[in-house]
Every structure is written in C-alpha cells, then in structure tokens.
N, C-alpha and C. Protein backbone atom coordinates (compact mmCIF):
# COMPACT_ATOMS: atom_id res chain seq x y z
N UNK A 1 0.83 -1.20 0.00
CA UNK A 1 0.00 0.00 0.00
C UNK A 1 0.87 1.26 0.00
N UNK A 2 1.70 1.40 1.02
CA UNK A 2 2.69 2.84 0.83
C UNK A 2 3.38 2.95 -0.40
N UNK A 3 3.90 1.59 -1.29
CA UNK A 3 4.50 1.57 -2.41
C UNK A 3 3.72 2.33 -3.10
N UNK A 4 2.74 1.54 -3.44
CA UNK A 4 1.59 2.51 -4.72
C UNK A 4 0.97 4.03 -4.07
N UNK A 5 1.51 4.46 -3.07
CA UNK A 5 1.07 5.52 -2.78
C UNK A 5 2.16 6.54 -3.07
N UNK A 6 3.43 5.88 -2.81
CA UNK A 6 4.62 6.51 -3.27
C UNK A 6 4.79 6.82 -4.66
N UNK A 7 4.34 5.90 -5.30
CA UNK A 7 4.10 5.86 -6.49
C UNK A 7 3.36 6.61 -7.56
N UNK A 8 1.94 6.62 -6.78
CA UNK A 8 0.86 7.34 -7.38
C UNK A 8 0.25 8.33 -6.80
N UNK A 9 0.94 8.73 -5.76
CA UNK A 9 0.09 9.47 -4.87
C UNK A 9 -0.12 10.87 -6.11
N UNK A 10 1.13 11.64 -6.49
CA UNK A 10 1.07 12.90 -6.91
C UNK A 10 0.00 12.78 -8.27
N UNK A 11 0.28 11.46 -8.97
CA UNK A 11 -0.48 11.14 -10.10
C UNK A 11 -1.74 11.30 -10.09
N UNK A 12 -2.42 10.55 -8.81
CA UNK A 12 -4.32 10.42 -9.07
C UNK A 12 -4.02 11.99 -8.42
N UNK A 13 -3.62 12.67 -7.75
CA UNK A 13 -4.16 13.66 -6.77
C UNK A 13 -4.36 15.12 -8.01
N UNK A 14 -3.36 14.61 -8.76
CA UNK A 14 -3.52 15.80 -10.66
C UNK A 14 -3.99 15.97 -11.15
N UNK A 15 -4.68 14.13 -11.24
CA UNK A 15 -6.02 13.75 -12.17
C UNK A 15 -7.29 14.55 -11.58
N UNK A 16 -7.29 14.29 -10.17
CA UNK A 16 -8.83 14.85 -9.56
C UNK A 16 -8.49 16.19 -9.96
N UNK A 17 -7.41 17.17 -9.14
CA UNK A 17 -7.04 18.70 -9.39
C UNK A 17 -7.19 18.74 -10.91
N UNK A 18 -7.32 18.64 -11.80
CA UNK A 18 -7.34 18.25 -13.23
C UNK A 18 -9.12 18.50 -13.75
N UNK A 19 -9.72 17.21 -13.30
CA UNK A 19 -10.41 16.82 -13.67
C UNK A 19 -11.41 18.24 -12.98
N UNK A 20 -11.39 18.15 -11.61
CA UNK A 20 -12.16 19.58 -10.81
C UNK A 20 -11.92 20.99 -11.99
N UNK A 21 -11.05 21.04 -12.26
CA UNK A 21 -10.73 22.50 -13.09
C UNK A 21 -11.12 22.53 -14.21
N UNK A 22 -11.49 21.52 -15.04
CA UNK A 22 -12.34 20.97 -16.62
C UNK A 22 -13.70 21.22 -15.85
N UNK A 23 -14.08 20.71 -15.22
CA UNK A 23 -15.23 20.58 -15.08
C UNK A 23 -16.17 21.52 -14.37
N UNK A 24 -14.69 22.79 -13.60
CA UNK A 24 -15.50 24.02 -12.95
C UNK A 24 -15.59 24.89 -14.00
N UNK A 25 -14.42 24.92 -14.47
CA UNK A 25 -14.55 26.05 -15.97
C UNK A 25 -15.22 26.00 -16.73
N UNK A 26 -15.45 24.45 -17.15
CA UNK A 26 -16.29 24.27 -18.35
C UNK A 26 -18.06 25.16 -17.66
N UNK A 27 -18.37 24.65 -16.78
CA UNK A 27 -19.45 24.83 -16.16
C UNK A 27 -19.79 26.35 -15.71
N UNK A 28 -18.50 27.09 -15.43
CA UNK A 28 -18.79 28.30 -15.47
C UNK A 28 -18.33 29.36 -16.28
N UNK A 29 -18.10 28.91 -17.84
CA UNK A 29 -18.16 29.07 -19.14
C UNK A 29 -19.28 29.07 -19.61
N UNK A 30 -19.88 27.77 -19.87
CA UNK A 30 -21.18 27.96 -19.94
C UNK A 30 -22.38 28.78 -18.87
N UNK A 31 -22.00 28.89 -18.01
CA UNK A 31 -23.31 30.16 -16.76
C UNK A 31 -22.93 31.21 -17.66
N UNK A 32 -21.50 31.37 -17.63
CA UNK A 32 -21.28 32.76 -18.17
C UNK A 32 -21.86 33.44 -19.42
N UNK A 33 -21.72 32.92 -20.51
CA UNK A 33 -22.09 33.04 -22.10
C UNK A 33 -23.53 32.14 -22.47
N UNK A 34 -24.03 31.18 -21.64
CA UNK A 34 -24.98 30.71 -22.43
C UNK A 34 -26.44 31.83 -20.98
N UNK A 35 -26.14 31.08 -19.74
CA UNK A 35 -27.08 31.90 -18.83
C UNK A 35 -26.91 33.38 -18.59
N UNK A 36 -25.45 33.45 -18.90
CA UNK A 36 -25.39 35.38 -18.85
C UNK A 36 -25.42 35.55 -17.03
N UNK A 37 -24.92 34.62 -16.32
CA UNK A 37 -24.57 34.32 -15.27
C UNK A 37 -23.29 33.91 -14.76
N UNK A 38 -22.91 34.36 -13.22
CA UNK A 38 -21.54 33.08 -12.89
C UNK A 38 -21.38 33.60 -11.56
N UNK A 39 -20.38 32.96 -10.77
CA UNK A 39 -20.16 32.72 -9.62
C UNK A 39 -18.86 32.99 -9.12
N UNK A 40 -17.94 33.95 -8.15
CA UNK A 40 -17.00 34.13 -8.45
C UNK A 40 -16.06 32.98 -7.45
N UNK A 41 -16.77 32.09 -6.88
CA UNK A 41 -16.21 31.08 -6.23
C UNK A 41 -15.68 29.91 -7.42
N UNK A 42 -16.08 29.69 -8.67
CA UNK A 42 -15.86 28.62 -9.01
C UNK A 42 -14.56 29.11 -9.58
N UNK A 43 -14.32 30.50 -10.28
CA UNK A 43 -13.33 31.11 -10.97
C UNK A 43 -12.12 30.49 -10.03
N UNK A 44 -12.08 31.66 -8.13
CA UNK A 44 -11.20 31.17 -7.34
C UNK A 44 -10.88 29.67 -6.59
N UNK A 45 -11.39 28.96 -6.95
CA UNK A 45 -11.08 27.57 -6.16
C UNK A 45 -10.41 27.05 -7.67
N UNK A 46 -11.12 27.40 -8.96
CA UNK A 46 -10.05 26.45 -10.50
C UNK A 46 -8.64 27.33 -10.10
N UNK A 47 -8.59 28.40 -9.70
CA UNK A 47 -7.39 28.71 -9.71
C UNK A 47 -6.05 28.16 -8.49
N UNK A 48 -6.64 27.78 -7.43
CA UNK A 48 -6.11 27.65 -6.24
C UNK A 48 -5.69 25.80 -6.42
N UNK A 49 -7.00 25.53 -6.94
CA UNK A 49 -6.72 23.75 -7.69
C UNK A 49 -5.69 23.95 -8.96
N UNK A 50 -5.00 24.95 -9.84
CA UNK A 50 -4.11 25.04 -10.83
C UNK A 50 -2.58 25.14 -10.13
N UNK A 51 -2.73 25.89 -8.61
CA UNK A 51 -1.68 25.97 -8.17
C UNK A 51 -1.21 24.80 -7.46
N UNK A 52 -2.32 24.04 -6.78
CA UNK A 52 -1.90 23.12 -6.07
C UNK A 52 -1.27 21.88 -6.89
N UNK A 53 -1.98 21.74 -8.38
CA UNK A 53 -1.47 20.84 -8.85
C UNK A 53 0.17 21.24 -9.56
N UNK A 54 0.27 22.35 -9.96
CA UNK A 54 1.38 22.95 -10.63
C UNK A 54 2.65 22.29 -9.29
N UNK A 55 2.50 22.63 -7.44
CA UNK A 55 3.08 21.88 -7.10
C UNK A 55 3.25 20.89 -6.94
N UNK A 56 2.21 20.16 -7.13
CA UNK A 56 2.45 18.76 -6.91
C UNK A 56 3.12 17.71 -8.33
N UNK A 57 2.66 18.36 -9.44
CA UNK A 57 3.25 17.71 -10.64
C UNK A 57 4.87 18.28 -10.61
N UNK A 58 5.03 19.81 -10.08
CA UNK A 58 6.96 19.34 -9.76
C UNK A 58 7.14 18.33 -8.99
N UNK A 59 6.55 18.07 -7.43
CA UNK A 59 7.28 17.14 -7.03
C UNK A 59 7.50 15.94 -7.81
N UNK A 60 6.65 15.33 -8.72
CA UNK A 60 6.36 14.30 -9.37
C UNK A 60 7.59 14.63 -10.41
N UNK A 61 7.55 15.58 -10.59
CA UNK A 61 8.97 15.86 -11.84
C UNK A 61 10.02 15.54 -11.79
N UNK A 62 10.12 15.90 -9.90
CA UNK A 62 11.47 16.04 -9.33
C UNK A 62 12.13 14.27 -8.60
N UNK A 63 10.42 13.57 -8.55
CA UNK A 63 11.07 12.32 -7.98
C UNK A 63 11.32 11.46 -9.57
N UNK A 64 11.08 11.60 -10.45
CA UNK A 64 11.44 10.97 -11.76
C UNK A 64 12.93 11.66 -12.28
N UNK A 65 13.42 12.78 -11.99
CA UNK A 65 14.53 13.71 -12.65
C UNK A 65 14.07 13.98 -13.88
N UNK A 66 12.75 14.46 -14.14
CA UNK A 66 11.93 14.66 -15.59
C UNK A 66 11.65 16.56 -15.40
N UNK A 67 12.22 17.08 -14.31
CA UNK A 67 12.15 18.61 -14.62
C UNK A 67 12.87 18.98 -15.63
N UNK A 68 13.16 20.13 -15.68
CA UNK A 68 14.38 21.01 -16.44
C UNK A 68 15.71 21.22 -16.07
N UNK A 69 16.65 20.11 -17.16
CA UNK A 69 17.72 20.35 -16.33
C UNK A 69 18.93 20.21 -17.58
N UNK A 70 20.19 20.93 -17.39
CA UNK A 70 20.56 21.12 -18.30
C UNK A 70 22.05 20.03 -18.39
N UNK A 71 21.84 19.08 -18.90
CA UNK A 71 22.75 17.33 -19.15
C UNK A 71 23.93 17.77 -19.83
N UNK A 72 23.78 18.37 -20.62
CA UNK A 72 24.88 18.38 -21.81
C UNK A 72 26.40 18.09 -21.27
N UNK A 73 26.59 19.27 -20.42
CA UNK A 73 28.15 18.97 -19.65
C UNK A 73 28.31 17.59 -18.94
N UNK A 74 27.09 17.64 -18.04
CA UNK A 74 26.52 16.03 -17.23
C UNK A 74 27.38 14.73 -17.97
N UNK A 75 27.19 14.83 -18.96
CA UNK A 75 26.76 13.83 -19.86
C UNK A 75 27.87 13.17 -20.50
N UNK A 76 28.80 14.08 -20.36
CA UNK A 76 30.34 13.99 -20.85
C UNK A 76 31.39 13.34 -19.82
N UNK A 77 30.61 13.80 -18.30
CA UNK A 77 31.86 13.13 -17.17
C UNK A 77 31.53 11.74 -17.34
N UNK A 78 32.54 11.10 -16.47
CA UNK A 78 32.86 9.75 -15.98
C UNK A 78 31.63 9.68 -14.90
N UNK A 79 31.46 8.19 -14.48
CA UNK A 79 30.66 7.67 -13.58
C UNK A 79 30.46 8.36 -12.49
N UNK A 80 31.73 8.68 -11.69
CA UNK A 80 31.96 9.17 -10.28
C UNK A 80 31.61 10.54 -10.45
N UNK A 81 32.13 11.56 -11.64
CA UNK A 81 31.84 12.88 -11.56
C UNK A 81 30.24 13.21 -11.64
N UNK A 82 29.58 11.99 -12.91
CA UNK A 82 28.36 12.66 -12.91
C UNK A 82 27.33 12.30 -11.57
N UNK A 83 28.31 11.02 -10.76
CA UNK A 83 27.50 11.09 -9.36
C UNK A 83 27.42 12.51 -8.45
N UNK A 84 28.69 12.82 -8.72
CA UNK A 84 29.14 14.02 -7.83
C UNK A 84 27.80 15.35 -8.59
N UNK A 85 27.92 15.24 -9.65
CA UNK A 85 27.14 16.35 -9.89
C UNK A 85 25.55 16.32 -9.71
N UNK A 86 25.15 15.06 -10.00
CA UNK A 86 23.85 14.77 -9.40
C UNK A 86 23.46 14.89 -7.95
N UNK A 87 24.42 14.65 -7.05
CA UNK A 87 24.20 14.55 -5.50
C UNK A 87 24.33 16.21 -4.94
N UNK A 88 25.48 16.90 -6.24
CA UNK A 88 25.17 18.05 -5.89
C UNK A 88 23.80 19.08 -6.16
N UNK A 89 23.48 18.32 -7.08
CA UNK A 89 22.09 19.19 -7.53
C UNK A 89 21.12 18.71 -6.92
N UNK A 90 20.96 17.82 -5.92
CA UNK A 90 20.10 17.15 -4.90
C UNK A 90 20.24 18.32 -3.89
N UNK A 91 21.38 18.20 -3.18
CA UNK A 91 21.68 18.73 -2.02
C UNK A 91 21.30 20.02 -1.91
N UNK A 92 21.28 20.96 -3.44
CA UNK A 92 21.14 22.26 -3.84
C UNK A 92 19.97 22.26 -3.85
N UNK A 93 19.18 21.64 -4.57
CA UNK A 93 17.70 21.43 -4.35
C UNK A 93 16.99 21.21 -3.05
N UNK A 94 17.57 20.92 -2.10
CA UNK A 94 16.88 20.06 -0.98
C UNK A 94 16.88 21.27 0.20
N UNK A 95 18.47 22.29 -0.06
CA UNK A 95 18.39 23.30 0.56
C UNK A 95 17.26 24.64 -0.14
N UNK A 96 17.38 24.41 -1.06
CA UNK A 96 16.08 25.66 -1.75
C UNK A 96 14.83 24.93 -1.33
N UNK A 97 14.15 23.38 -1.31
CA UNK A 97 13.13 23.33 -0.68
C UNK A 97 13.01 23.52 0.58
N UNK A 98 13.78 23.17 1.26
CA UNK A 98 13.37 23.38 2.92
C UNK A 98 13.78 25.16 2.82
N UNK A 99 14.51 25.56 2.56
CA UNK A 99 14.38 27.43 2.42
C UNK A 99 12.85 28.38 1.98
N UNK A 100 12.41 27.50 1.19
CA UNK A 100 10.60 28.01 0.89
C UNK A 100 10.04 27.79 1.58
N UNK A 101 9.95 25.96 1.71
CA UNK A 101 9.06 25.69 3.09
C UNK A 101 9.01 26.19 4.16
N UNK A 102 10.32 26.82 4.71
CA UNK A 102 10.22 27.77 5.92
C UNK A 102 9.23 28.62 5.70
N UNK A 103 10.24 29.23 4.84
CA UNK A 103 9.80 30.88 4.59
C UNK A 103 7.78 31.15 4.57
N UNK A 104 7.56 30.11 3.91
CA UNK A 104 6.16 30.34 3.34
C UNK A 104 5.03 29.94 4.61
N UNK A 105 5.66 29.21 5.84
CA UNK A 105 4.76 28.54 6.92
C UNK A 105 4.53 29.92 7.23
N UNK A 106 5.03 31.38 7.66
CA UNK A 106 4.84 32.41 7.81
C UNK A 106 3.26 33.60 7.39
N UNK A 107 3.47 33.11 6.45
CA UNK A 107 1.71 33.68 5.21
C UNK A 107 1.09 32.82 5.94
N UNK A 108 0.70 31.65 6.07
CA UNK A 108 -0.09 30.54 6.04
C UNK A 108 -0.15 31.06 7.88
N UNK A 109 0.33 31.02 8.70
CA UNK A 109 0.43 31.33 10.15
C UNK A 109 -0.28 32.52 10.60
N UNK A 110 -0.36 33.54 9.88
CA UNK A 110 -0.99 34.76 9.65
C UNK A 110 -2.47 34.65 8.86
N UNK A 111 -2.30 34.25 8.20
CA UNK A 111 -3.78 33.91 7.49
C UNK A 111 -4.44 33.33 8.55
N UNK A 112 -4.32 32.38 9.22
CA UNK A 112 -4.77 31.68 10.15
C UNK A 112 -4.96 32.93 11.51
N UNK A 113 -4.05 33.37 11.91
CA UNK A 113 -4.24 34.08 12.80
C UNK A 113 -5.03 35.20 12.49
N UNK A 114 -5.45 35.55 11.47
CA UNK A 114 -5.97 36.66 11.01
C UNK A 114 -7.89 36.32 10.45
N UNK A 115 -7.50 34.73 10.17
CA UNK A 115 -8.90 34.52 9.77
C UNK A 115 -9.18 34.65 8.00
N UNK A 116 -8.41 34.86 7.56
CA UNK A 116 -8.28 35.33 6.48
C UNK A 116 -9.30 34.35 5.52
N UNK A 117 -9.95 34.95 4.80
CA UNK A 117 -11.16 33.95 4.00
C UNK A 117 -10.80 33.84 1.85
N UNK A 118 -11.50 33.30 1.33
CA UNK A 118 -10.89 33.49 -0.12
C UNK A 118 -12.07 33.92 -0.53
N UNK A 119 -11.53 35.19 -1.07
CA UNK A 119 -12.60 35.82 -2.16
C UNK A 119 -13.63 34.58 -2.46
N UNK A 120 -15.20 35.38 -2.66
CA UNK A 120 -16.43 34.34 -3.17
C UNK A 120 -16.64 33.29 -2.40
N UNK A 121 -15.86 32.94 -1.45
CA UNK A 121 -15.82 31.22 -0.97
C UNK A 121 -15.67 31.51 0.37
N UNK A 122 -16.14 30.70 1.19
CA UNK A 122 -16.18 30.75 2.66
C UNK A 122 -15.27 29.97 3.35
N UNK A 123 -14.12 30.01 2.67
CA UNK A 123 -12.82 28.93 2.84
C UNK A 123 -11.80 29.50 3.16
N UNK A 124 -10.73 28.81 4.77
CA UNK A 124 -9.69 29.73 4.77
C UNK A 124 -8.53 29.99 3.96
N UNK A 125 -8.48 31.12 3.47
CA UNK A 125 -7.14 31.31 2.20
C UNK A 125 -5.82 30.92 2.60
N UNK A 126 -5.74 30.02 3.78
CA UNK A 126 -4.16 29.45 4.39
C UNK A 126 -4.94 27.95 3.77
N UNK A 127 -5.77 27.74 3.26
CA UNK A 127 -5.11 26.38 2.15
C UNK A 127 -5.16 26.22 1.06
N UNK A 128 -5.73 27.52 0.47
CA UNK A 128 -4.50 28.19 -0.82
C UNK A 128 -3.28 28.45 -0.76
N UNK A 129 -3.01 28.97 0.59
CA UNK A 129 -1.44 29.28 0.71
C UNK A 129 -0.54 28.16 1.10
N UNK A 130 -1.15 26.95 1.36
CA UNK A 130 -0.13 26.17 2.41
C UNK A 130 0.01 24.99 0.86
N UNK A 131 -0.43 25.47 -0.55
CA UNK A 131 0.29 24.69 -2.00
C UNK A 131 2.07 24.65 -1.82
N UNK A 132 1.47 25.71 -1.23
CA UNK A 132 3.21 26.08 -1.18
C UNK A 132 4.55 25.30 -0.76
N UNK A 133 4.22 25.67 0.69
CA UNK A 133 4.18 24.57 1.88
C UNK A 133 4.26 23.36 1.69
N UNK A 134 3.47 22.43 1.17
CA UNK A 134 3.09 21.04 0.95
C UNK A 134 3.71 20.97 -0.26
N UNK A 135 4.03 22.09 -1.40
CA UNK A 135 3.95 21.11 -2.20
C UNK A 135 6.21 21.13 -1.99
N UNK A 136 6.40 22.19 -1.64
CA UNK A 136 8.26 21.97 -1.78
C UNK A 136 8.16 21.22 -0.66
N UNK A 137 7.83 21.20 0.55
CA UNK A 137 7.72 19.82 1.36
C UNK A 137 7.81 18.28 0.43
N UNK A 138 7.01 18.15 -0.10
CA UNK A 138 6.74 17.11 -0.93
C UNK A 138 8.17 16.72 -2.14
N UNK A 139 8.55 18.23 -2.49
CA UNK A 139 9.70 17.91 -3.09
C UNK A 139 10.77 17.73 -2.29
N UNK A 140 11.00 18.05 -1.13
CA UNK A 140 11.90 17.82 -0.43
C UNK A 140 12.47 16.31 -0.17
N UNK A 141 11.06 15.64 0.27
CA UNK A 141 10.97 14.67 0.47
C UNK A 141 11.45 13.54 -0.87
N UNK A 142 10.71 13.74 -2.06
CA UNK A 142 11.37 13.17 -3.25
C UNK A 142 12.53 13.56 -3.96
N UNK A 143 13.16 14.81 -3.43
CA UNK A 143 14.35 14.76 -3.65
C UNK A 143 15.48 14.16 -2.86
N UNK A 144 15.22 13.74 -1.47
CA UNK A 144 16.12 12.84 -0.52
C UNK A 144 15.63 11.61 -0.73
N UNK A 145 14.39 11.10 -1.17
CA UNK A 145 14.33 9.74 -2.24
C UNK A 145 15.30 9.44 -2.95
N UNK A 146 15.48 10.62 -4.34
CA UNK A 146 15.88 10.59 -5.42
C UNK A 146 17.04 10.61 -5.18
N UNK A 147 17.84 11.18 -3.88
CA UNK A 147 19.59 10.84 -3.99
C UNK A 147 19.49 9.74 -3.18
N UNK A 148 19.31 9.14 -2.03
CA UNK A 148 19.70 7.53 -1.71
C UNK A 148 19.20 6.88 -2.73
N UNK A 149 18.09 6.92 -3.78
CA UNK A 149 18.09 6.05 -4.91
C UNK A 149 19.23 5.72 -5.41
N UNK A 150 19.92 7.21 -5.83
CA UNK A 150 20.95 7.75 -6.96
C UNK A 150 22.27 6.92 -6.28
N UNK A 151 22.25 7.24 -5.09
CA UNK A 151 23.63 6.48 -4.14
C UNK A 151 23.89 5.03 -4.16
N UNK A 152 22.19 4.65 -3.74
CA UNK A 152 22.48 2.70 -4.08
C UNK A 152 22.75 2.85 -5.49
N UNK A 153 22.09 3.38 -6.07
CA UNK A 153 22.62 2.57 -7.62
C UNK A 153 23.99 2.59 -7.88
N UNK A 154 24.56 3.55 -7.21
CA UNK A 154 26.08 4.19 -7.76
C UNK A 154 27.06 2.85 -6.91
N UNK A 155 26.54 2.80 -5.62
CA UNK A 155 27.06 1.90 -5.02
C UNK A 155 27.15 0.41 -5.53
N UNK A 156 25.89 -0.07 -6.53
CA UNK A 156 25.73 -1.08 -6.69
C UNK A 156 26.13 -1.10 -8.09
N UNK A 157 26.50 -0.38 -8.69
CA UNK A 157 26.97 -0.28 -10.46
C UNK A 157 26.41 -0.49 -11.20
N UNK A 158 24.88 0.28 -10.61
CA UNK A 158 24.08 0.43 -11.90
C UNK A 158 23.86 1.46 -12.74
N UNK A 159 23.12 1.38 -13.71
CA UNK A 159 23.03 3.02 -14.11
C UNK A 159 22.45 3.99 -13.55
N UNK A 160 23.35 5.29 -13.63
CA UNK A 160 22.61 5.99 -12.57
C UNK A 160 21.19 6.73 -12.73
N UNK A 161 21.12 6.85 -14.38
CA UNK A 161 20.09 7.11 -14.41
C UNK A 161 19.21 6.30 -15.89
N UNK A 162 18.89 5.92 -15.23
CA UNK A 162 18.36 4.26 -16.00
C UNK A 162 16.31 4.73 -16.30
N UNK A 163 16.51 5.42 -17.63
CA UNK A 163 15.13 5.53 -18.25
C UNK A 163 13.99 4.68 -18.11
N UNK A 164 15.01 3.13 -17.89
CA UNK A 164 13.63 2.55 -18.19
C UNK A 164 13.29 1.60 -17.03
N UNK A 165 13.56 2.02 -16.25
CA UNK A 165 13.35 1.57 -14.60
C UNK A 165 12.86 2.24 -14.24
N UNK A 166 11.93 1.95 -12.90
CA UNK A 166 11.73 2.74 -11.49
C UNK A 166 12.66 3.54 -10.93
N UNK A 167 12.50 4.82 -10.94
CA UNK A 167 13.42 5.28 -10.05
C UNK A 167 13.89 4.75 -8.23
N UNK A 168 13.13 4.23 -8.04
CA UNK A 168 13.58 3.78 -6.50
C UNK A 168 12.91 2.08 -6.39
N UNK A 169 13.67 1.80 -7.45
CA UNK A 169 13.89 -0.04 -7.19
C UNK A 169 14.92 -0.43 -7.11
C-alpha cells in the first residue's frame, strides 16, 4: 500500500485537481455566455486547484529527474563525476526546498491568525497558501528519495540514471 502511494500518490491527486478545473470552468463558461450568469467562487477555487497541482506535478517531476535540467556537460563526465554532480544538484535542491518551506509557513500562520477567508468562498485562504508549503515539502521529500536512490545505484553499479526503470527499485 505505501509503495503505490509513493508511487501514485502525486499522479491520481492531478487527475482529480485536473479533472475539478475541466469541469468548474467548463461549467462556469457555460453560466457565463450561455445563462449570462456566474459565480465568483468557481473562478477562485479552478485557480487555487491550478496551483496546487502545478506543485504537486513538480514534485512528481522532481522524484522521476523529468524537470528542467541542463545534461549536456553532465553527460560527458565519468561515472563518479556525474555522481558528484547529481548529488550536488540534490543537495542544492533540498536546501532551496526546505528554504521556501520555511519561509512560506509564515503567510499561512498569519492567514490563520488573522482569519483570512478566499474571495467568493467561505474557505480559509491558508489552504491556498499552504500549496506552497506542501507542495516543496513534498519535493523535499522526493528529492532525498531521489539521492539515496541515486547512491544505491552508484554503489551497486548500476546506471545511474536508467530511463527505463523505477526510479527507487
């Protein structure tokens, strides 16, 4: 069960955030132009569901190594260097996520203390804000996946970054 959650968690959670935002827009597309009506809650929650998924499909980016990243030099070292450079772009990464995640518990702490509500919707705007929060949390977490992955393999002489595998088998 934790496997396939590790697995799929970011995946189904995109699909629903996904599927909610087709199906609020579409719906208040049509109020808008066919009833000459609309609602300004459905506008702000598709948007707050665009952000949440935007983080959560990086983390998903970041536990595959399928973000943006630039190989070319990578690609040229030896075994050991391009470990070195991968573990460094972990470590670099892992300090910029936990540096947001701080930073951002701050908004979200205040919203809360403040009561703070979201436009149209009777919902507190600290879980719009806490995408944030959760979602470089989340990368944090699959990026210290993604280097003990990177380490056994290196340790065990496999490839280190092997397309057509699981990243953490």
């Amino acid at each position: 069960m934790l496997r396939w959650i590790d697995e799929k968690l970011e995946y189904w959670v995109n699909i629903f955030l996904y599927s909610y935002m087709v199906i609020i827009i579409g719906m208040e597309v049509f109020r808008r132009y066919v009833l000459g009506a609309s609602t300004t809650w459905r506008e702000e929650t598709a948007i707050y569901a665009f952000i949440w998924m935007a983080y959560i499909a990086a983390a998903r980016g970041v536990r595959d190594r399928s973000h943006l990243a630039i190989t070319l030099v990578r690609d040229k070292f030896n075994r050991t260097a391009t470990f070195l450079c991968l573990a460094l772009s972990d470590v670099c990464f892992f300090i910029l996520a936990i540096t947001i995640t701080y930073f951002s518990l701050n908004p979200i702490l205040t919203n809360i203390q403040y009561n703070q509500k979201m436009m149209g919707v009777d919902l507190p705007m600290a879980i719009a804000l806490a995408s944030v929060t959760v979602g470089w949390s989340l990368i944090a977490f699959r990026v210290v996946r993604r280097f003990l992955s990177t380490l056994e393999r290196f340790r065990m002489g496999k490839p280190l970054l092997d397309k057509s595998a699981d990243v953490f088998e």
